[in-house]
Structure formats: C-alpha cells, structure tokens
C-alpha atoms as a PDB file:
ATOM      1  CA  UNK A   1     -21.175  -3.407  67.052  1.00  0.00           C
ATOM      2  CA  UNK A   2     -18.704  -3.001  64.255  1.00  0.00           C
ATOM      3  CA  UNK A   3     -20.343  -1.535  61.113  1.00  0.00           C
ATOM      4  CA  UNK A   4     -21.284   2.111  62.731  1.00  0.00           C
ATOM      5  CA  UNK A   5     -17.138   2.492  63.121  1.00  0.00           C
ATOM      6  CA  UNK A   6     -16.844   1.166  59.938  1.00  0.00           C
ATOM      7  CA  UNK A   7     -19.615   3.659  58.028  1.00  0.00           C
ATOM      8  CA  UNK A   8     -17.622   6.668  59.951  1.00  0.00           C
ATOM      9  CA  UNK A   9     -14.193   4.734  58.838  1.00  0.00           C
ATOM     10  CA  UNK A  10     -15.193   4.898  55.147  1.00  0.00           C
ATOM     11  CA  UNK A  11     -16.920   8.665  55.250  1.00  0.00           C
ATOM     12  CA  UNK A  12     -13.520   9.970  57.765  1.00  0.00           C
ATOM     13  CA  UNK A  13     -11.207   8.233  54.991  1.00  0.00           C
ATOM     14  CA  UNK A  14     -12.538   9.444  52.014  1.00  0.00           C
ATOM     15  CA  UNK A  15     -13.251  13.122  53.590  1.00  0.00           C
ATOM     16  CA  UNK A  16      -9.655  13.214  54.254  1.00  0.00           C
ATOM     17  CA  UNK A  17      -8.692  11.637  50.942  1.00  0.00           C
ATOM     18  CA  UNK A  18     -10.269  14.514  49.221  1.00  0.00           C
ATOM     19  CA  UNK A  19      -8.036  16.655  51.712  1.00  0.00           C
ATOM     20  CA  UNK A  20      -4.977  15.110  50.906  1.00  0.00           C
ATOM     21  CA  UNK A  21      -2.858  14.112  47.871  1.00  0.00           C
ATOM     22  CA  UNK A  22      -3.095  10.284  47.329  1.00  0.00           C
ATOM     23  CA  UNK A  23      -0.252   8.838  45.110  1.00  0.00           C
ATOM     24  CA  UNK A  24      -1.754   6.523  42.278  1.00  0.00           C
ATOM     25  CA  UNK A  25       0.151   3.198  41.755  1.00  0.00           C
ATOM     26  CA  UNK A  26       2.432   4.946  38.607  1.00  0.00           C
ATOM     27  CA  UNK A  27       3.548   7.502  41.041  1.00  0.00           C
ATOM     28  CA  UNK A  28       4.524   4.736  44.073  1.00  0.00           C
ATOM     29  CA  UNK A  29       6.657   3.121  41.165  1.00  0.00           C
ATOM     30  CA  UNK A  30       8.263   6.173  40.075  1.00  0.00           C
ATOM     31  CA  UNK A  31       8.808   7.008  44.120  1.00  0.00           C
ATOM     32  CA  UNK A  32      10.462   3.346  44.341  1.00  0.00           C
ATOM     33  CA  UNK A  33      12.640   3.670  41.298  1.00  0.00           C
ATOM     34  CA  UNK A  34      13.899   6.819  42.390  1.00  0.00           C
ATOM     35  CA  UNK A  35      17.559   7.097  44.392  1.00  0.00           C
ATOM     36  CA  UNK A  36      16.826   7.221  48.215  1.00  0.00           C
ATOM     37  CA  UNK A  37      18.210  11.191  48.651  1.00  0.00           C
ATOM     38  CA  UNK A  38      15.591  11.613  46.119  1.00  0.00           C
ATOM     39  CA  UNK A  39      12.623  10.284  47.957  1.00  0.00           C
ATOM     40  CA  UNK A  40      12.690  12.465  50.947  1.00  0.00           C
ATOM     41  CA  UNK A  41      11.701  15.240  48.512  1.00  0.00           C
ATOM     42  CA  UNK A  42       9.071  12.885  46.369  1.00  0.00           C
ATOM     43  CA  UNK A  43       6.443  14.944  47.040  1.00  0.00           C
ATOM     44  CA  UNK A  44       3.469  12.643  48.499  1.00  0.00           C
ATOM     45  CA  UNK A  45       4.832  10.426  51.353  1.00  0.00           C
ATOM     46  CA  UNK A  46       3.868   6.671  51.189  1.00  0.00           C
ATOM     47  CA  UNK A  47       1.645   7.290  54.688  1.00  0.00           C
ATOM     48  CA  UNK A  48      -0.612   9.317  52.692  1.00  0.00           C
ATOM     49  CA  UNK A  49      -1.010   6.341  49.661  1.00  0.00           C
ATOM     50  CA  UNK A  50      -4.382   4.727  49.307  1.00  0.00           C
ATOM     51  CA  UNK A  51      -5.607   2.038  51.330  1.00  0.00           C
ATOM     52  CA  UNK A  52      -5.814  -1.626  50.100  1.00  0.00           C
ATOM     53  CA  UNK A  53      -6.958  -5.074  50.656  1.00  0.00           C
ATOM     54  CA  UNK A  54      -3.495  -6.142  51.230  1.00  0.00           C
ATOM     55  CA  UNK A  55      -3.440  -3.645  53.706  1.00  0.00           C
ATOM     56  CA  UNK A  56      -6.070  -4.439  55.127  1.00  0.00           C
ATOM     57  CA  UNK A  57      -5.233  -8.080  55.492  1.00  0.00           C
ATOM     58  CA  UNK A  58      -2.362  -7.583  57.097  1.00  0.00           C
ATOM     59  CA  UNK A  59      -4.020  -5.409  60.113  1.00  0.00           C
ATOM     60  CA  UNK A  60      -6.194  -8.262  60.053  1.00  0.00           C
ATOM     61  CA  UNK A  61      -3.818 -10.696  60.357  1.00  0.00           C
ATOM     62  CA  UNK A  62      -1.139  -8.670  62.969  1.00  0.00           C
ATOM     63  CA  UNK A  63      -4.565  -8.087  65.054  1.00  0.00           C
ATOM     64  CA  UNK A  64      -5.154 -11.870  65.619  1.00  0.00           C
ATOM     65  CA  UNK A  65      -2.118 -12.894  65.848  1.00  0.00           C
ATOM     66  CA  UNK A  66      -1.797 -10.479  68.719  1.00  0.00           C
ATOM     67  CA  UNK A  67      -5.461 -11.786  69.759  1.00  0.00           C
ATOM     68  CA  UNK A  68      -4.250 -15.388  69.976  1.00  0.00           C
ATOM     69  CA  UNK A  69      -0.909 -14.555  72.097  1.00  0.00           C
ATOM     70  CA  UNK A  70      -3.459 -13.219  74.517  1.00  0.00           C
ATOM     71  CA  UNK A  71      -6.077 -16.082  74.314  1.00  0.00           C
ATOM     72  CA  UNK A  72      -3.103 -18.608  75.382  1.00  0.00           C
ATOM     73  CA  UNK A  73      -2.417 -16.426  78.597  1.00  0.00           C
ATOM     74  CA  UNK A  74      -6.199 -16.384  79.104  1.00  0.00           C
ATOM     75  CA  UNK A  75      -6.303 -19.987  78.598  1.00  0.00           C
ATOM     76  CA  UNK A  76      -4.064 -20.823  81.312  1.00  0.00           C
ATOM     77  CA  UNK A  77      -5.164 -17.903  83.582  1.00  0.00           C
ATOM     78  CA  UNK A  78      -9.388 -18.098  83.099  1.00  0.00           C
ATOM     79  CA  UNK A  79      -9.652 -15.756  86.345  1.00  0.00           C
ATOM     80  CA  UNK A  80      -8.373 -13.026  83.851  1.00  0.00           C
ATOM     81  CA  UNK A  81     -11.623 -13.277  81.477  1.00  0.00           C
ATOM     82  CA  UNK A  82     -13.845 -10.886  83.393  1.00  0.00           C
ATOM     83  CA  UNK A  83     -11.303  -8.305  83.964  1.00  0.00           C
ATOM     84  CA  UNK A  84     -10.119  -8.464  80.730  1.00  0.00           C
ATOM     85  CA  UNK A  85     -13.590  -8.360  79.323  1.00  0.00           C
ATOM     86  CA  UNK A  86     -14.014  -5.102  81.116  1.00  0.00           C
ATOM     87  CA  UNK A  87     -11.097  -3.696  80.015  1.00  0.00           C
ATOM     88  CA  UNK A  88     -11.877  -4.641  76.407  1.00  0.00           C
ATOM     89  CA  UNK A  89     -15.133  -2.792  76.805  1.00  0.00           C
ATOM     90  CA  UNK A  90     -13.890   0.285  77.315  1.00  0.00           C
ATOM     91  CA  UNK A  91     -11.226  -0.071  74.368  1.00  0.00           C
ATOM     92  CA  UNK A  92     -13.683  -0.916  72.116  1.00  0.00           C
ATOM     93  CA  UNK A  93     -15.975   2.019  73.033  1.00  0.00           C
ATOM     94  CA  UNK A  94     -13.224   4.020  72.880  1.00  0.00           C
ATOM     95  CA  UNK A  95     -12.101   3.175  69.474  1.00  0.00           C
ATOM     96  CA  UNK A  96     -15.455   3.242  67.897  1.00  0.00           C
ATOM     97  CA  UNK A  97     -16.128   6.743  69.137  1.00  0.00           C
ATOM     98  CA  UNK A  98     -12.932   8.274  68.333  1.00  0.00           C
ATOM     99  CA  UNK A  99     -11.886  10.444  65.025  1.00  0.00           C
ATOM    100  CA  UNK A 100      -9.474   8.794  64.104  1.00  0.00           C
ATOM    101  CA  UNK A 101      -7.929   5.372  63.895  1.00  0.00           C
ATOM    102  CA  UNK A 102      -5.287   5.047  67.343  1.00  0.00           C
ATOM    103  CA  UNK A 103      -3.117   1.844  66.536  1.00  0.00           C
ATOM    104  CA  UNK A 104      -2.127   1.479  69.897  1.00  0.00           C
ATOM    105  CA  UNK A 105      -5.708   1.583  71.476  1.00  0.00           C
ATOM    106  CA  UNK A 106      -6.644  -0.944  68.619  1.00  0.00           C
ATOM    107  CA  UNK A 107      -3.681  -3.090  69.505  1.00  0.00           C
ATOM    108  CA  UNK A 108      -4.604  -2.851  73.432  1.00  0.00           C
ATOM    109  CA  UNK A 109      -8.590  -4.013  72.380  1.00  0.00           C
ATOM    110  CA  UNK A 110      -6.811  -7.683  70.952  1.00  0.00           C
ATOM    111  CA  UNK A 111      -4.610  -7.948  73.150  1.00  0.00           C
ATOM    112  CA  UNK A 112      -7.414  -8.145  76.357  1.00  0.00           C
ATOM    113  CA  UNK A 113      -9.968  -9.744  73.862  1.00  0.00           C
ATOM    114  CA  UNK A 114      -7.441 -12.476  73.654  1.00  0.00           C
ATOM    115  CA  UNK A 115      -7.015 -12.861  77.241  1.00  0.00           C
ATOM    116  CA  UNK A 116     -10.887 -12.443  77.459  1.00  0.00           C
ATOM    117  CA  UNK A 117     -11.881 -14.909  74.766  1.00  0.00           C
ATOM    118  CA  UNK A 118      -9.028 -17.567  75.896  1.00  0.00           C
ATOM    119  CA  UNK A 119     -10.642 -17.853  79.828  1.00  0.00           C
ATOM    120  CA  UNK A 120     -13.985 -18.092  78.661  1.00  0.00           C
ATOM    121  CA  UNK A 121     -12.959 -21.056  76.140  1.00  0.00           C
ATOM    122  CA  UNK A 122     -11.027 -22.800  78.984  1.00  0.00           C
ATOM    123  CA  UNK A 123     -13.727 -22.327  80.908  1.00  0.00           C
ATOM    124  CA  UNK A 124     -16.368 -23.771  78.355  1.00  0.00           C
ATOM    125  CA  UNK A 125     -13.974 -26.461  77.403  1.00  0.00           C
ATOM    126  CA  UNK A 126     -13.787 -27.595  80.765  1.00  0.00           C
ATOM    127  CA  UNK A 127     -17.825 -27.763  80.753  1.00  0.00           C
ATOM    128  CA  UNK A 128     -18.248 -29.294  77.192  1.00  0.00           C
ATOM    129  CA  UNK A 129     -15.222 -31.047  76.000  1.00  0.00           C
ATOM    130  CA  UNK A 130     -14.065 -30.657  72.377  1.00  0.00           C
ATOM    131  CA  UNK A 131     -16.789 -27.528  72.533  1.00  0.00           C
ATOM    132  CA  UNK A 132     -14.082 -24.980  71.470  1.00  0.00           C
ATOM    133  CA  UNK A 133     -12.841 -26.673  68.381  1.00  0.00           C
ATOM    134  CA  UNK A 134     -16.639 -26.883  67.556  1.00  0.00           C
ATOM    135  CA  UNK A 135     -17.303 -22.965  68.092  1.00  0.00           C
ATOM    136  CA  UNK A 136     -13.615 -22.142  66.012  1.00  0.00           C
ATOM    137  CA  UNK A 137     -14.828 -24.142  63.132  1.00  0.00           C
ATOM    138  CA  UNK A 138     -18.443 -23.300  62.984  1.00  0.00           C
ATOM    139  CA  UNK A 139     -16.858 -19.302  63.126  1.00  0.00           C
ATOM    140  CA  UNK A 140     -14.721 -20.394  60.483  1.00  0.00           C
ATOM    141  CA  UNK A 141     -17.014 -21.989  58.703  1.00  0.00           C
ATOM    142  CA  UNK A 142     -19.588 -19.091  58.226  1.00  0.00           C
ATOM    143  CA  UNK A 143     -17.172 -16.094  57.800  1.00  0.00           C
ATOM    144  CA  UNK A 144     -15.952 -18.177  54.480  1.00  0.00           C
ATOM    145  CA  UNK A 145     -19.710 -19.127  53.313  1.00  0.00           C
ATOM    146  CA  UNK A 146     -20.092 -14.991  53.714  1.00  0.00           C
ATOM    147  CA  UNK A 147     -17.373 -14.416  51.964  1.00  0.00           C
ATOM    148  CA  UNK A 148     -18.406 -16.783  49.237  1.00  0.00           C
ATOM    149  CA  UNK A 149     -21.468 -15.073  49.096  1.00  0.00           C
ATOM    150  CA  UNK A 150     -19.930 -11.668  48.799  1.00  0.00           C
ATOM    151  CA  UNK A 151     -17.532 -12.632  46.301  1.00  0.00           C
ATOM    152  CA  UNK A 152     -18.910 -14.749  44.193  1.00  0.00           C
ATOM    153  CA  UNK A 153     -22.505 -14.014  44.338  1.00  0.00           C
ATOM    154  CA  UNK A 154     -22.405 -10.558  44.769  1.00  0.00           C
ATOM    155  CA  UNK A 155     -24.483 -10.001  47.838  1.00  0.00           C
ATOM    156  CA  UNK A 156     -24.897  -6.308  48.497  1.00  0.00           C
ATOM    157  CA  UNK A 157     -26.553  -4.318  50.908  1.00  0.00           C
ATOM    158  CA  UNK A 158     -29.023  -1.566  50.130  1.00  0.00           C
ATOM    159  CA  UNK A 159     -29.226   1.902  52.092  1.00  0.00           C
ATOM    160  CA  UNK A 160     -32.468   0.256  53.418  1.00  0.00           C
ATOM    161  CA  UNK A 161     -30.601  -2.466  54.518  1.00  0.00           C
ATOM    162  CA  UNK A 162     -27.783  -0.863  55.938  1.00  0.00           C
ATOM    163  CA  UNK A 163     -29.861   1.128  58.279  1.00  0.00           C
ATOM    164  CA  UNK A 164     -31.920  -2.020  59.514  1.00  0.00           C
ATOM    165  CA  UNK A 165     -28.267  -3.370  60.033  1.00  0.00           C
ATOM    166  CA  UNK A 166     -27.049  -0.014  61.837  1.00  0.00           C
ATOM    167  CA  UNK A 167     -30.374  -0.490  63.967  1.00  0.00           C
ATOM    168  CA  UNK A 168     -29.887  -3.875  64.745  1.00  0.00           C
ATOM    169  CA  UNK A 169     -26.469  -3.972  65.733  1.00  0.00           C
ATOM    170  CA  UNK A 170     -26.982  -1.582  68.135  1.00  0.00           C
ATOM    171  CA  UNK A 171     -30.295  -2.701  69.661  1.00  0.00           C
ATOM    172  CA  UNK A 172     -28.123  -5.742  70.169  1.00  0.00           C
ATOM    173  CA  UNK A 173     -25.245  -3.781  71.696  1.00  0.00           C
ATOM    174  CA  UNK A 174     -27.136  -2.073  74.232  1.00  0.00           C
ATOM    175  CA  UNK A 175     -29.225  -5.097  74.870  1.00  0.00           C
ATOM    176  CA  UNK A 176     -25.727  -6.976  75.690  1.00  0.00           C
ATOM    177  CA  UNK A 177     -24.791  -4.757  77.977  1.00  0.00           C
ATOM    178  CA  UNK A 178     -27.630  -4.453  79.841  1.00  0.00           C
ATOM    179  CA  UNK A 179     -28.010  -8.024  80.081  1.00  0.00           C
ATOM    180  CA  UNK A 180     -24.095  -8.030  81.278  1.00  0.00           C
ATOM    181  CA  UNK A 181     -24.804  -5.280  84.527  1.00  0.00           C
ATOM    182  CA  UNK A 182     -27.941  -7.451  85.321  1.00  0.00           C
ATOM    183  CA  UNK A 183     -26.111 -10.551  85.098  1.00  0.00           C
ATOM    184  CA  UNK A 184     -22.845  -9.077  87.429  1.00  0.00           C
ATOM    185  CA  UNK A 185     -25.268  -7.406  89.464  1.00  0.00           C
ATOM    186  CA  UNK A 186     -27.874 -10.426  90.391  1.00  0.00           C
ATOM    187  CA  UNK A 187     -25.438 -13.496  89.804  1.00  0.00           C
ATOM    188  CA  UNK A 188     -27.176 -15.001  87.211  1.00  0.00           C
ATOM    189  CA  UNK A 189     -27.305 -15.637  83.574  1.00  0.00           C
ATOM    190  CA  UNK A 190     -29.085 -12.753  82.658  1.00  0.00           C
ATOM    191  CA  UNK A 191     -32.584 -12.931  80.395  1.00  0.00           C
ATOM    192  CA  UNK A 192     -30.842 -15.612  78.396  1.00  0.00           C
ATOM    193  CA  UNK A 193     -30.836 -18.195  81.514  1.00  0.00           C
ATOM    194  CA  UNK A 194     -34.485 -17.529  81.539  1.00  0.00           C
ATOM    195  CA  UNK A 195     -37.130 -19.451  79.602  1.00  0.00           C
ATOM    196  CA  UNK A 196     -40.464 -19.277  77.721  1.00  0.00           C
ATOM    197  CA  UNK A 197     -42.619 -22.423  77.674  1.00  0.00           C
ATOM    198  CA  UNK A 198     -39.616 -24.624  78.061  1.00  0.00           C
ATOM    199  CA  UNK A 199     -37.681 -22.847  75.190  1.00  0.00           C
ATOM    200  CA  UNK A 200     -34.592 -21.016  77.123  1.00  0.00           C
ATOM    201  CA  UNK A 201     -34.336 -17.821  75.728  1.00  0.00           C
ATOM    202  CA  UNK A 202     -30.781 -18.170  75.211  1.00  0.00           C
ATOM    203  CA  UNK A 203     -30.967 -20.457  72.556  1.00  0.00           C
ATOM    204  CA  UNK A 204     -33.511 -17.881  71.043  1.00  0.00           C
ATOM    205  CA  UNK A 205     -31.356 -14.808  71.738  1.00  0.00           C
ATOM    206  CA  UNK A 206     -27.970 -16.651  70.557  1.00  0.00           C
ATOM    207  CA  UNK A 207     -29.935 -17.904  67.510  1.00  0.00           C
ATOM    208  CA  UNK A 208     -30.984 -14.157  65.969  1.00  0.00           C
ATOM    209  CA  UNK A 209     -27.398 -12.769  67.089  1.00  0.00           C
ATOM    210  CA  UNK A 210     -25.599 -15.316  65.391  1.00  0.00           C
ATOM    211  CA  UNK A 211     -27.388 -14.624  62.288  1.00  0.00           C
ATOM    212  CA  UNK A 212     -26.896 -10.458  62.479  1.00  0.00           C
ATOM    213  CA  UNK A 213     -23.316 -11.166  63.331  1.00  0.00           C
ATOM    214  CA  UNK A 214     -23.053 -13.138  59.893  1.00  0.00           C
ATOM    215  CA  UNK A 215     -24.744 -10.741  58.469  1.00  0.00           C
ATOM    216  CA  UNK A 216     -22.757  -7.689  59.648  1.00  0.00           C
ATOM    217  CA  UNK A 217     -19.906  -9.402  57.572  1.00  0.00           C
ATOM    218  CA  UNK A 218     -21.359  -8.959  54.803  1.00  0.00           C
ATOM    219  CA  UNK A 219     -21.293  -5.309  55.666  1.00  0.00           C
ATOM    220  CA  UNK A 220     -17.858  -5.292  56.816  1.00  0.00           C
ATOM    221  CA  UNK A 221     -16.606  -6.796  53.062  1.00  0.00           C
ATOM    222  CA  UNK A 222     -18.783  -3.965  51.812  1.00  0.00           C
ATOM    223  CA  UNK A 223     -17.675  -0.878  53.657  1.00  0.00           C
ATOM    224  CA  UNK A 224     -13.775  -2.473  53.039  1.00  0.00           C
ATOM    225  CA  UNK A 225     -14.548  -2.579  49.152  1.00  0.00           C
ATOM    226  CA  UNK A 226     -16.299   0.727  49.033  1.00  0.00           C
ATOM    227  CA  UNK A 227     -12.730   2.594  51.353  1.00  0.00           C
ATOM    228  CA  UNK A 228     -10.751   0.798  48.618  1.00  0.00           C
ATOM    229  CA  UNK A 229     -13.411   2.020  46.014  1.00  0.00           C
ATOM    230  CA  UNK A 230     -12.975   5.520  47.214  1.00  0.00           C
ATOM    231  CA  UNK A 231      -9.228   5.479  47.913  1.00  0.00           C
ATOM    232  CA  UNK A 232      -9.275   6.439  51.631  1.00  0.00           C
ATOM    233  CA  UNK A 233      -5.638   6.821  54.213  1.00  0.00           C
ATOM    234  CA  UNK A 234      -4.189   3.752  54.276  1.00  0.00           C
ATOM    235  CA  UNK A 235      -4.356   4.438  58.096  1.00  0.00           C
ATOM    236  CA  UNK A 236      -8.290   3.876  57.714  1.00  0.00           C
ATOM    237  CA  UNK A 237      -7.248   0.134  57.392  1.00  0.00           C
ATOM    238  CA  UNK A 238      -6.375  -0.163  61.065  1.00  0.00           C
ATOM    239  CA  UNK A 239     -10.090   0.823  62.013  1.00  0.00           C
ATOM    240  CA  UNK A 240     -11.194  -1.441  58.980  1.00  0.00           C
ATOM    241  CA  UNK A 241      -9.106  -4.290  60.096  1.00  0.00           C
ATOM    242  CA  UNK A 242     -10.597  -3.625  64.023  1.00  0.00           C
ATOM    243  CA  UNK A 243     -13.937  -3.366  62.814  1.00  0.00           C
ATOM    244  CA  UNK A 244     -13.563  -6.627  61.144  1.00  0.00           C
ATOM    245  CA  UNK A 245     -11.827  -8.387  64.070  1.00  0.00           C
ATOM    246  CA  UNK A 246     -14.698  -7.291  66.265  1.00  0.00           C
ATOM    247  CA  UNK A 247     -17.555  -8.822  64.082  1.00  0.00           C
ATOM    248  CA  UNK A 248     -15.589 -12.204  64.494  1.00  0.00           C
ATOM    249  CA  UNK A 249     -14.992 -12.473  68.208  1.00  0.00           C
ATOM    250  CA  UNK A 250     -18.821 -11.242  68.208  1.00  0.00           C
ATOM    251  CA  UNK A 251     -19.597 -14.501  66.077  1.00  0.00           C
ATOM    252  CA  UNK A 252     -17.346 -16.895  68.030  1.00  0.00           C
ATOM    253  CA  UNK A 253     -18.820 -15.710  71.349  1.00  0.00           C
ATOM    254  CA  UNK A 254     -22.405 -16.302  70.630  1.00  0.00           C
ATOM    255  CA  UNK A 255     -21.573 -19.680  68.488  1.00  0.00           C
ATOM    256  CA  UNK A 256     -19.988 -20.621  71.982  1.00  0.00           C
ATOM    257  CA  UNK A 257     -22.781 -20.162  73.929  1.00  0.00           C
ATOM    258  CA  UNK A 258     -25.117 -21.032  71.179  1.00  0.00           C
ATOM    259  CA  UNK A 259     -23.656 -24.831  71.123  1.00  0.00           C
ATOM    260  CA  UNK A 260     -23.616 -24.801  75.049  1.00  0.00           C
ATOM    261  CA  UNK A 261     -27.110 -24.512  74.802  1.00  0.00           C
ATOM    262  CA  UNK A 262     -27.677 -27.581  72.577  1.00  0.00           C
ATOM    263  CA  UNK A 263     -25.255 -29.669  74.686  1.00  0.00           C
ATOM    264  CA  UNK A 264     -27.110 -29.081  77.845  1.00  0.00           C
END
C-alpha cells in the first residue's frame, strides 16, 4: 500500500536534497524582501525550498477536495465504481513505481478514487442506510486517535517494525488483488464471502486490515516528519500527500465493508 512509496519518497527527496541547494528560512525572507527584478537572479528558486507540513497539508487537502468532487459524480452515477476502480489501479501502481512525484498522475488517482469510492457508498447506502456516515466517522475517528498517538505520545516505529509493516502491507496488497480477479472472474465475493465454522472470513479479513491500515498511519506521520527532518524537494510533498490519501481511502473501504458485515 502506501508506506513503500513513501520510504522511496523520503530516501528520493533527501538524495536529491543533498544534490541540490535548499534555501533555509533566512534566505526565503531575504528572497521575499528583495525587489522583484532582483529575484529572478536570487540564486536558489523557491521550487527547490524544503518541504513542509504546511505543504504537505495543503496537497492533502487539494487531493480530497478533488477526491470528493469525484465521489459526488460517483454517487449519482454508481455504474462508474468498477471502471473507475480499474482505472485507479493502474494510477496508483503507476505512481508508486515511478521516480519521481507526477502531479498530474497523482491528481488523475483522486479524481477516479472519488468516482470509485462515491458508487460504492451509494451502493452500500442503499443496502444499509445511514452506513456511510457510520464508515466516514469511524475513518475519522481513528486517523485522529493515530494522530493523537503520534503526537502526543510519541509512538514510533522501529526498523524492525517498519519492515513487518513493509511486509504486511504488501502481503495485503497482493492478497487484494488476487481476491479482486477471483471475485470478477467467478462472480462472487471472493475468500471474504466465504466462512469458517460460521465465522465469515470477511469479518476476519476486514478486522486485521483495518488494524494495519491504522497502523500504516502511524508510518505515514513518520516518514512525513522524517522528509521534513531531512529537508527533502518540496515536490516530495505531492507523493507524501498521495501516500497519505491512499492509506485513508484504504481505511474507509475496509471500515465499509467491515460494518456491512456486522449489519448483516
């Protein structure tokens, strides 16, 4: 899922931050203060400065707010949530394996995981009513007790940790999509409509991945502080702001299904 891109994110950033000048925050003042034929010829450009958490945010932000333009159409058009799903997919494979961070691609992945993640709430909703307010404030809920814990407790990972995460995450990946091609492919559910002395695995499956998702927060948060730690492009916040934007869909989707489960 998200925290490989964001490991190569960080290492990428602050590779090319030792390759490039980065202006500290007394040179960006002197830059502003300085007459506007002036700047042209300030030596390091503001492109190159040092990525922040503001900047970061406000990927963050621009991402979902391009997310939720494209959960209304999928809201009113469901039929668009597999194709869209598909086509999110591929964008998201795409970004995680490429060098560096392509805004527009990024852009395109929220834009169809909008569409994608507004049919499949209509499409719940219309199964479970009032289930989608339930899964947005349950997401809600646990990316701020994460936070919490980050900030104010100071929960880090080890390098231990981290690769049990790494491992995790993408046992989980490949599991999903697996499960997805034998889902499309037989008409079913997948191994989560099946069930194990009366326990369907589903509520098993969505139980461990709702937990690693809330975990991998706690790894995004970290990788974030350690590319502002290490003064990496401010372009790297695009991938951290994607990376981020990806563990949360991750955790909406399986508290979805996850609370379909218990109202069945």
């Amino acid at each position: 899922m998200s925290n490989p891109m964001m490991n190569r994110a960080i290492n990428q950033g602050a590779q090319a931050g030792r390759n490039q000048p980065v202006m500290s925050d007394q040179e960006l003042n002197n830059l502003f203060n300085q007459p506007a034929a002036e700047n042209r010829n300030a030596g390091p450009q503001v492109a190159d400065r040092a990525m922040t958490y503001d900047d970061v945010m406000m990927k963050t932000g621009v991402l979902f707010a391009i997310l939720l333009a494209g959960a209304v159409v999928g809201w009113l058009v469901p039929v668009l949530a597999l194709p869209a799903m598909l086509i999110g997919l591929v964008l998201g494979l795409v970004n995680a394996f490429k060098k560096e961070p392509n805004k527009a691609l990024i852009i395109s992945y929220a834009a169809f995981e909008g569409v994608f993640l507004g049919g499949i709430s209509a499409i719940f909703e219309s199964m479970y009513s009032g289930i989608v307010v339930q899964a947005v404030l349950a997401t809600l809920s646990v990316f701020a007790i994460m936070l919490a814990l980050f900030k104010f407790k100071g929960v880090r990972y080890g390098s231990k940790m981290m690769k049990f995460m790494v491992i995790a995450v993408g046992g989980y990946a490949i599991f999903s999509i697996v499960n997805l091609v034998f889902g499309l492919a037989f008409g079913t559910g997948g191994v989560r409509s099946m069930e194990i002395f009366g326990i369907p695995l589903g509520i098993v499956i969505g139980l461990v991945a709702t937990v690693l998702a809330a975990m991998t927060l706690i790894m995004d948060f970290q990788m974030i502080e350690e590319g502002v730690k290490h003064k990496i492009p401010e372009k790297y916040s695009w991938m951290c702001a994607f990376s981020l934007m990806v563990t949360l869909i991750w955790l909406y989707v399986e508290i979805l299904r996850l609370i379909s489960y218990f109202r069945d």
